[in-house]
Protein backbone atom coordinates (compact mmCIF):
# COMPACT_ATOMS: atom_id res chain seq x y z
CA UNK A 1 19.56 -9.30 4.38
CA UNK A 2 19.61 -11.74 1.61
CA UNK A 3 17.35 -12.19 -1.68
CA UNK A 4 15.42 -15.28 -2.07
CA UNK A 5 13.22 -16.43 -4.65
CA UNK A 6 11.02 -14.80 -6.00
CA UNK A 7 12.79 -12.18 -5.29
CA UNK A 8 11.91 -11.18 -1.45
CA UNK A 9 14.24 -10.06 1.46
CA UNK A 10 14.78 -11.73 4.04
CA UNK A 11 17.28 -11.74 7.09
CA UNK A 12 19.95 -14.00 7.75
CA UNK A 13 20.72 -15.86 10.61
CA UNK A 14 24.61 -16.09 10.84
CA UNK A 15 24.75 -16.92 14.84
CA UNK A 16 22.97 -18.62 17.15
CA UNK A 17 20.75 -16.42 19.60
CA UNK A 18 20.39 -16.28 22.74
CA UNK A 19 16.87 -16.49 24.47
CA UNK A 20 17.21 -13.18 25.20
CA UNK A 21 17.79 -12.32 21.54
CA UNK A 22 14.46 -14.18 20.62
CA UNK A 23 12.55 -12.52 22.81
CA UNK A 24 13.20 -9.21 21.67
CA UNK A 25 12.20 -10.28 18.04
CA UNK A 26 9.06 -11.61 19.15
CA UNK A 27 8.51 -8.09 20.49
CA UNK A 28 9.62 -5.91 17.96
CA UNK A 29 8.37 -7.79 14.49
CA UNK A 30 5.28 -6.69 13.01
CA UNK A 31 4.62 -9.95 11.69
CA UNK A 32 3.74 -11.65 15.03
CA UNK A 33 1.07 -8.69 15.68
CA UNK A 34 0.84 -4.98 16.38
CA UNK A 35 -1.16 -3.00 19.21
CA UNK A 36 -2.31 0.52 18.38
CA UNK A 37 -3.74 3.03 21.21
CA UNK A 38 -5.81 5.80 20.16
CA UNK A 39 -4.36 8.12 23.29
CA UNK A 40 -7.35 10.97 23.06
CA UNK A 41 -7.00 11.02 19.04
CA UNK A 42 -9.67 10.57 16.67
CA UNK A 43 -9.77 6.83 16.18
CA UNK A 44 -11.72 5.59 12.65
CA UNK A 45 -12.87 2.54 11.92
CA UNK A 46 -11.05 2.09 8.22
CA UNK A 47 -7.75 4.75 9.11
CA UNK A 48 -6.91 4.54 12.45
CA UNK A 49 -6.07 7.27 14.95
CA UNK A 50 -4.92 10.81 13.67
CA UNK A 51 -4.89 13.98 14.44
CA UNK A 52 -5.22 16.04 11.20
CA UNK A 53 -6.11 15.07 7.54
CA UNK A 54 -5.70 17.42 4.47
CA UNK A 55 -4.64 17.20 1.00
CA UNK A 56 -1.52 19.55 -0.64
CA UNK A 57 1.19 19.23 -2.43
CA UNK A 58 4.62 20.50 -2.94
CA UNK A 59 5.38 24.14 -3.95
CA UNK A 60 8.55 23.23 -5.58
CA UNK A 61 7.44 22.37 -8.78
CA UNK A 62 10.14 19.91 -9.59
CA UNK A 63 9.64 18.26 -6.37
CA UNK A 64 6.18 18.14 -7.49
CA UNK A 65 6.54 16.51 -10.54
CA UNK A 66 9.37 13.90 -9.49
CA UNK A 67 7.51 12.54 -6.78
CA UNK A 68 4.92 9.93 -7.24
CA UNK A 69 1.44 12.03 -6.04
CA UNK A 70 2.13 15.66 -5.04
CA UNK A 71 5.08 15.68 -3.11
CA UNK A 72 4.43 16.84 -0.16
CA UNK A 73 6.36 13.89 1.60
CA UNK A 74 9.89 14.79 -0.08
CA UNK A 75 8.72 18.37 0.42
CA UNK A 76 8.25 17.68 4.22
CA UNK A 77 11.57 16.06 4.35
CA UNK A 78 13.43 18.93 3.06
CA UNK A 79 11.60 21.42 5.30
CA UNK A 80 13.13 19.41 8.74
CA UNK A 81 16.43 18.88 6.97
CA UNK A 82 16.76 22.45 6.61
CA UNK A 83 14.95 23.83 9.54
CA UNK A 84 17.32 21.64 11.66
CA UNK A 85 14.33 19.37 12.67
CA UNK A 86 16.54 16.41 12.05
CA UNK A 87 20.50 16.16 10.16
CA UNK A 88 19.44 13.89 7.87
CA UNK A 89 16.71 11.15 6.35
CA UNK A 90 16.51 7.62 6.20
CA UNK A 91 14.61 6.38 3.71
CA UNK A 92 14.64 4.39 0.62
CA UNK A 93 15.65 4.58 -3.65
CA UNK A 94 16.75 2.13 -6.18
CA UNK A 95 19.15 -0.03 -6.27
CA UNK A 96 22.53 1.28 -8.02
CA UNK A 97 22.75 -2.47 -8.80
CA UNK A 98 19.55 -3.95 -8.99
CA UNK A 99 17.45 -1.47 -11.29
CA UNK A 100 14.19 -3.38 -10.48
CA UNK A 101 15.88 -3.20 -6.93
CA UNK A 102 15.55 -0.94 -3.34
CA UNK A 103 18.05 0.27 -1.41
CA UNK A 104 17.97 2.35 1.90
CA UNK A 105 19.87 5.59 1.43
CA UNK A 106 20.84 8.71 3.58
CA UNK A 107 19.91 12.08 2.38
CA UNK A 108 20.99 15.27 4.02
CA UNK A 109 19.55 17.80 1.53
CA UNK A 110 16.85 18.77 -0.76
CA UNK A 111 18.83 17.60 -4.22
CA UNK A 112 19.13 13.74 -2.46
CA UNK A 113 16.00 13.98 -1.46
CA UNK A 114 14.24 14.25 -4.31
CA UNK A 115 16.68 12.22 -6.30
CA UNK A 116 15.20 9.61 -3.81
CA UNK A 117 11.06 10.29 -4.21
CA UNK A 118 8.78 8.16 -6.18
CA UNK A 119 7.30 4.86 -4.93
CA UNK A 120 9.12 1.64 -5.60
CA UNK A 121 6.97 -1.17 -5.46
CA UNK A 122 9.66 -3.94 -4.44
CA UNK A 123 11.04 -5.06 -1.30
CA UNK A 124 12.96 -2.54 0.77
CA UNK A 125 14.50 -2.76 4.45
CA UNK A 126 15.43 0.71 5.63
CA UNK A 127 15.95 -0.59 9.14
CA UNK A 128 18.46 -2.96 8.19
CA UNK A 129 21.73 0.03 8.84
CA UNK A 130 19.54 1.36 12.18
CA UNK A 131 22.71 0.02 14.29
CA UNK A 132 25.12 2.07 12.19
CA UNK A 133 22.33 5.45 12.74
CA UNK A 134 22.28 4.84 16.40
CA UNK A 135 26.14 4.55 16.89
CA UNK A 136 26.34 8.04 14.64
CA UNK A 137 23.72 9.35 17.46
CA UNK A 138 25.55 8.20 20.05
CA UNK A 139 28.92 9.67 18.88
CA UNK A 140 27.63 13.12 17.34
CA UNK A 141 23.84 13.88 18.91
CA UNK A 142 22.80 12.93 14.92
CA UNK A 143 19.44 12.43 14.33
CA UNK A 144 17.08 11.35 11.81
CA UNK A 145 13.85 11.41 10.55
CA UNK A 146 13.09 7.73 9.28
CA UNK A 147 10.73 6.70 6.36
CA UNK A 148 9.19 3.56 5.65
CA UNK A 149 6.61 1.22 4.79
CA UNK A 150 4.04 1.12 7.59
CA UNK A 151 5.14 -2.13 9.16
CA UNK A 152 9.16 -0.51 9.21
CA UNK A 153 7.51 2.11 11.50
CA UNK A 154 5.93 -0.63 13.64
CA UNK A 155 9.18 -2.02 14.00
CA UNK A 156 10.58 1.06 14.81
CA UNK A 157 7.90 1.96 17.62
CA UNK A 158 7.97 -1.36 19.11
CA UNK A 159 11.98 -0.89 19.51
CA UNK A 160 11.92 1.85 20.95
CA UNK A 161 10.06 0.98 23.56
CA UNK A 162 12.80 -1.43 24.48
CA UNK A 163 15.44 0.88 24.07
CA UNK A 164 14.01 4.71 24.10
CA UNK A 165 17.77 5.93 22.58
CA UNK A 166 15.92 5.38 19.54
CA UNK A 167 13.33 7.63 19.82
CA UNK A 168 16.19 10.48 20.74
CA UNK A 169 17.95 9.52 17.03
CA UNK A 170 14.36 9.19 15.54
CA UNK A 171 12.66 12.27 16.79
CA UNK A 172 9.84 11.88 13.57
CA UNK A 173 8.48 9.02 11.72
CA UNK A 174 7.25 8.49 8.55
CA UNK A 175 5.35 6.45 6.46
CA UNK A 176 2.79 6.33 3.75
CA UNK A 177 -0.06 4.20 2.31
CA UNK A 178 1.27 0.79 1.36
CA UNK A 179 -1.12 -2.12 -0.89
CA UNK A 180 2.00 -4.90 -0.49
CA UNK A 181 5.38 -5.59 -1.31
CA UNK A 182 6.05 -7.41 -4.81
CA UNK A 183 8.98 -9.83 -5.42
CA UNK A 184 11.26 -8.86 -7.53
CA UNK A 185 9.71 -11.34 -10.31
CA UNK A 186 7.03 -8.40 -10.62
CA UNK A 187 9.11 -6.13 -11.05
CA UNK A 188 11.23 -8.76 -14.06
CA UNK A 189 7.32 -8.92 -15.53
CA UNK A 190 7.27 -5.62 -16.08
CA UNK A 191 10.13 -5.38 -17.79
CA UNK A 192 8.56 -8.67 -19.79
CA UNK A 193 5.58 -6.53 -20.61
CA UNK A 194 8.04 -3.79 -22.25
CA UNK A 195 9.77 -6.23 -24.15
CA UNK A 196 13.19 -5.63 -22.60
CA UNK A 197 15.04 -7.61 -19.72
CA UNK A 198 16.87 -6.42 -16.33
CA UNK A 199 20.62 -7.17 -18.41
CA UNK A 200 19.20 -4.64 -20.97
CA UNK A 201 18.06 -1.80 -18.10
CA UNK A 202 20.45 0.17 -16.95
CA UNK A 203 17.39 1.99 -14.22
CA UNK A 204 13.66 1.88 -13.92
CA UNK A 205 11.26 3.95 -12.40
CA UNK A 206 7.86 2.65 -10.63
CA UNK A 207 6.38 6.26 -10.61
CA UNK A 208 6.68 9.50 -10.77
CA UNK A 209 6.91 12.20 -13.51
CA UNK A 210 4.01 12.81 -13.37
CA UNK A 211 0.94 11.68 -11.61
CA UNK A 212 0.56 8.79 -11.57
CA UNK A 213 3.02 8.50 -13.47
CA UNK A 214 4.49 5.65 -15.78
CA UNK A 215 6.60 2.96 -14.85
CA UNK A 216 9.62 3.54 -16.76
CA UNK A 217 12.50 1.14 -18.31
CA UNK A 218 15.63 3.30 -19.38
CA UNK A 219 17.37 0.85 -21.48
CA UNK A 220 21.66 0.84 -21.68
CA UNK A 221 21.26 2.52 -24.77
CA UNK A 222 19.53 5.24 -23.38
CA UNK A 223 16.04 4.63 -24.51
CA UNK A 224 12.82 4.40 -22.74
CA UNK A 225 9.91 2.04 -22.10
CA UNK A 226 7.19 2.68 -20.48
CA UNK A 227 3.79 1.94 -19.43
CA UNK A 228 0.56 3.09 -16.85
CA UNK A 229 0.34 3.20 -13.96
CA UNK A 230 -2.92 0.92 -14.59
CA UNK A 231 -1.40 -1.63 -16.34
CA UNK A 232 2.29 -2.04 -14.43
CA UNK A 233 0.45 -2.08 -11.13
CA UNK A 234 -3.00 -3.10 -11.36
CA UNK A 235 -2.83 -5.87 -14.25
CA UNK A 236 1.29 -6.80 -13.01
CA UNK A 237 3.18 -6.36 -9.75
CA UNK A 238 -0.55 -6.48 -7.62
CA UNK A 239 -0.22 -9.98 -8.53
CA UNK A 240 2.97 -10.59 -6.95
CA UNK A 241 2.50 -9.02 -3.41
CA UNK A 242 3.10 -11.48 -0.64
CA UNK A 243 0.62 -13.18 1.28
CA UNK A 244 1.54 -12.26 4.35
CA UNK A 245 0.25 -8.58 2.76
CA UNK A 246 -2.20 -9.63 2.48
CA UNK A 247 -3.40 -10.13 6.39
CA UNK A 248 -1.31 -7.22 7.06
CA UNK A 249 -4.21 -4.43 9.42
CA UNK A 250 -2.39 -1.81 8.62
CA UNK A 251 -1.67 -0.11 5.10
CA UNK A 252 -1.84 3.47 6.34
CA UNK A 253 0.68 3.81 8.58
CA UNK A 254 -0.61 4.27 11.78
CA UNK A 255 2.69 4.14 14.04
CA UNK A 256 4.02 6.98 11.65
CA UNK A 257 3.68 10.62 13.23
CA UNK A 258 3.20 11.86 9.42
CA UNK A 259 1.64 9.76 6.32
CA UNK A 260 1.22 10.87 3.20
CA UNK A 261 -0.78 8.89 0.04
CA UNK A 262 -2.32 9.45 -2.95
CA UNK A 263 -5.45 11.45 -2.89
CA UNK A 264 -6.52 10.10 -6.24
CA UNK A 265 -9.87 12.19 -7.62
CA UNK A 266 -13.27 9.80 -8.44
CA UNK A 267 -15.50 8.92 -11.44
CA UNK A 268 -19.21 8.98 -11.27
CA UNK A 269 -19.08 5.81 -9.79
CA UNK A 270 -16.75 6.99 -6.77
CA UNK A 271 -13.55 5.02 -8.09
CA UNK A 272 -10.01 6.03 -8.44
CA UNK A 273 -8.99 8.20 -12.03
CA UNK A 274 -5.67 7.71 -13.05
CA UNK A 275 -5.28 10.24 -15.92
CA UNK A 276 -2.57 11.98 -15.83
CA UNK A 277 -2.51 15.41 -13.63
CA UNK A 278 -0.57 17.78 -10.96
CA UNK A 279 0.03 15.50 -8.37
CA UNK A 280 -1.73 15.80 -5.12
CA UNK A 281 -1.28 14.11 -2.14
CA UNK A 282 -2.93 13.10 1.16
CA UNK A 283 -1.25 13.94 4.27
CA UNK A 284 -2.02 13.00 7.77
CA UNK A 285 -1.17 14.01 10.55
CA UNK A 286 -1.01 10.48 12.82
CA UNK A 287 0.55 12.16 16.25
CA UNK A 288 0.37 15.78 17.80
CA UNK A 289 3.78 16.20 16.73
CA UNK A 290 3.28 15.16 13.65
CA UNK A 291 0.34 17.26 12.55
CA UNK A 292 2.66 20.48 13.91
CA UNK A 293 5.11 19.52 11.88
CA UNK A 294 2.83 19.47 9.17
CA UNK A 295 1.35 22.95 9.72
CA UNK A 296 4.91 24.42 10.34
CA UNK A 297 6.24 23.07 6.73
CA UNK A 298 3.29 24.75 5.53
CA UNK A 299 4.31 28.01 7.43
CA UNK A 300 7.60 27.69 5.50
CA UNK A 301 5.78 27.39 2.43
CA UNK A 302 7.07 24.07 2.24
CA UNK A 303 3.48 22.83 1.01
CA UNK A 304 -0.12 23.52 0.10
CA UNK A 305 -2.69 22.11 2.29
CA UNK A 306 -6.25 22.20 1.60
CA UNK A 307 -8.82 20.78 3.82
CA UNK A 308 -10.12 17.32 3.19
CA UNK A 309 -13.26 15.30 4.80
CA UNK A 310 -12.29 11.96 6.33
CA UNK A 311 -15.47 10.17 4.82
CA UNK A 312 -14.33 10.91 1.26
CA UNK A 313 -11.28 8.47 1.53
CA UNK A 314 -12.80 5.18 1.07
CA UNK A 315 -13.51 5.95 -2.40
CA UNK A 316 -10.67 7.15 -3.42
CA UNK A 317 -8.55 4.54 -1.32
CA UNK A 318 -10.72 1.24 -2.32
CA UNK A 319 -7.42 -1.02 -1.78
CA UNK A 320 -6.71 0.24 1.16
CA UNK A 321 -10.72 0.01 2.56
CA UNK A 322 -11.41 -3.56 0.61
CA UNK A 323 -8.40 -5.27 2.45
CA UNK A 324 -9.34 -3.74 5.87
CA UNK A 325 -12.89 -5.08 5.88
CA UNK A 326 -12.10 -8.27 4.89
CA UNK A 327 -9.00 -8.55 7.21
CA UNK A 328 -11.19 -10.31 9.98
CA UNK A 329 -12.23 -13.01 7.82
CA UNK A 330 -9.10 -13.44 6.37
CA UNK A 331 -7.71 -14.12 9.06
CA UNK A 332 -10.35 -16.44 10.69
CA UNK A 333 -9.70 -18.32 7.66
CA UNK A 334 -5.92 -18.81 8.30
CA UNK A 335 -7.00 -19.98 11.77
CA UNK A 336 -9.06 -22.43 10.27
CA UNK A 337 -6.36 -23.98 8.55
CA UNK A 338 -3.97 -24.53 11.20
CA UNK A 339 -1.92 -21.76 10.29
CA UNK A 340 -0.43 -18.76 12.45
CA UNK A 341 -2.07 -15.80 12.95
CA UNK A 342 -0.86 -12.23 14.54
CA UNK A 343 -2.08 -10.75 17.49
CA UNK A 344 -3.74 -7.89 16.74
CA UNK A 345 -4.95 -5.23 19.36
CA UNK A 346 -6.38 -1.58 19.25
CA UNK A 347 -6.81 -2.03 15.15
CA UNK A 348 -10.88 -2.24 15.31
CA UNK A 349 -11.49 -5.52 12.98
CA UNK A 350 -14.60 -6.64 14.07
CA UNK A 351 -16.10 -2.77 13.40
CA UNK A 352 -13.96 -2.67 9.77
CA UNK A 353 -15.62 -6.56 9.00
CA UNK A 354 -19.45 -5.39 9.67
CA UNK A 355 -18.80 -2.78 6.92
CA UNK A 356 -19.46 -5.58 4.88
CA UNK A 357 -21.71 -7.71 3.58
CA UNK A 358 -22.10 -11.71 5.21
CA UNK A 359 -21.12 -12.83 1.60
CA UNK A 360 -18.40 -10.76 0.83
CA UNK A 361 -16.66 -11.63 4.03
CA UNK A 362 -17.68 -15.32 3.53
CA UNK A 363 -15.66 -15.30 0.42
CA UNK A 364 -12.65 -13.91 2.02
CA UNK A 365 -12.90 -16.41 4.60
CA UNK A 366 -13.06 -19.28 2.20
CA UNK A 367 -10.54 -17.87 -0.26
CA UNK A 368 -7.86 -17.58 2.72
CA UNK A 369 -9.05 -20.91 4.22
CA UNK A 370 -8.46 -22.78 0.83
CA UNK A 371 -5.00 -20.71 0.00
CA UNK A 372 -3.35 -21.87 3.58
CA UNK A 373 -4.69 -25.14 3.33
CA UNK A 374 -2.81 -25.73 -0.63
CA UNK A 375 0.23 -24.15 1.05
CA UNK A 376 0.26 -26.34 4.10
CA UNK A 377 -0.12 -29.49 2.15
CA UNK A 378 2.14 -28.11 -0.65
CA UNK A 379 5.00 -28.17 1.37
């Protein structure tokens, strides 16, 4: 992978492929489209297929605290690390070199783990060793339970249904609610807003401490900076995400067999409240395996789980809901322009895009329309 400017990841050809080769990237990427099946689960409009929803959070208390909402991913993770579920985790933390930075790690223990929780809203590719994991599977039995942003664990699906190995060395997926990936200039604006720079930050944190939690600047001289979560994501790095983001169907990780979020509490008005509190999270339980897995980390005491009504999550996830119902027209609009669009199957647009009014998905459609048209002529 290489950085480009703004500050995005992208691969890097060093060979020529074969047509074989090309193929099997048209097959696997989530960018060219994605095909969900419900398979006999409940299927909603705005969420997609699962099997069971709750809310909970980690018992650990410092687990609970480090992590971004409750904890109860990291706290999942440790429960099938030690119960012998899996050997170890894939997933993602920041950048030894890059503090604004990701980069994928592998934990094998509750301490790495939680040294690893807390979103980080920047570009991450935890798929990019997968060729090392499968050789260690291949040598030792090793397996893994993988985490990523939504469209890592369409990747992942849609490989291993070319080459079911990697379902043996991923026996569990997953994933979590994702608004877009930033550039790395989001996450240098931040540090902007703090009055500091990335040669004066020796490591920053997105979230966490806390929920929400503060994005954080540690300067080299050991002191902080830091701001809300309100103003570092929703007046900062929102404003950075990438446009293909933005006609991304799915936010909420519906390949995953667990996903957790934030199950943010609502005003009067049925928005989000971001005072600070005890974290709690959302956790779903996509596939049958995943949902057991679920209850069994419970069973551990692992996690708390109370029970939480479906219908209650688009106003507490208005992101998430907005950019589903206007997906349609969003991407009619990049149609309209001339420009590519993914094939999408199985994800329910046309039911998400009646949700709202003519108008509102007029606007989308013009918006988009007039956004790929400056970019096509732009170039």
């Amino acid at each position: 992978m290489q950085r480009v400017e703004p500050g995005y990841l992208r691969p890097r050809q060093e060979a020529q492929l074969s047509p074989e080769e090309e193929s099997g990237i048209a097959a696997i990427c989530p960018a060219l489209g994605q095909t969900v099946e419900a398979a006999g689960r409940t299927d909603s409009v705005l969420w997609g297929p699962y099997v069971s929803i709750a809310t909970g959070w980690a018992t650990d208390p410092d687990t609970r605290f480090a992590a971004s909402s409750g904890g109860a991913l990291s706290a999942i993770l440790t429960y099938l690390v030690e119960s012998g579920r899996v050997d170890a985790v894939v997933q993602t933390t920041a950048d030894p070199d890059l503090p604004i930075g990701n980069a994928a790690t592998l934990s094998t223990g509750a301490e790495e783990i939680r040294a690893a929780a807390g979103s980080r809203y920047a570009p991450s590719a935890p798929l990019a060793d997968l060729p090392a994991r499968l050789a260690e599977h291949r040598e030792s039995g090793r397996r893994f339970a993988f985490v990523g942003k939504p469209c890592d664990a369409v990747a992942l699906r849609a490989w291993s249904r070319r080459d079911p190995e990697i379902d043996r060395a991923f026996p569990v997926v997953v994933s979590f609610f994702c608004a877009g990936v930033p550039s790395h200039a989001g996450g240098r604006a931040v540090l902007e807003a703090l009055g500091t720079d990335l040669e004066a930050t020796r490591a920053f944190r997105y979230r966490g401490r806390g929920w929400p939690g503060r994005a954080t600047a540690t300067g080299r001289d050991g002191a902080e900076r830091s701001m809300t979560y309100h103003d570092s994501w929703g007046r900062i790095l929102s404003r950075h995400v990438q446009h293909r983001c933005k006609i991304c169907p799915d936010g909420t990780g519906v390949a995953a067999d667990i996903v957790c979020a934030d199950a943010w509490e609502s005003d009067e008005r049925g928005y989000p409240v971001f005072k600070e509190a005890d974290g709690v999270s959302l956790i779903m339980g996509r596939t049958a395996k995943g949902a057991d897995l679920i209850s069994a980390a419970r069973e551990a005491g692992a996690i708390e789980r109370r029970d939480f009504d479906i219908s209650d999550l688009a106003a507490i996830q208005p992101g998430q809901r907005e950019r589903r119902r206007a997906l349609l027209a969003r991407l009619l609009g990049q149609r309209a322009a001339g420009r590519p669009v993914p094939r999408y199957r199985g994800l329910r647009l046309a039911a998400a895009a009646r949700q709202n009014p003519p108008a509102r998905n007029l606007k989308n459609f013009l918006g988009t329309l007039r956004r790929s048209l400056r970019a096509s002529t732009s170039r």
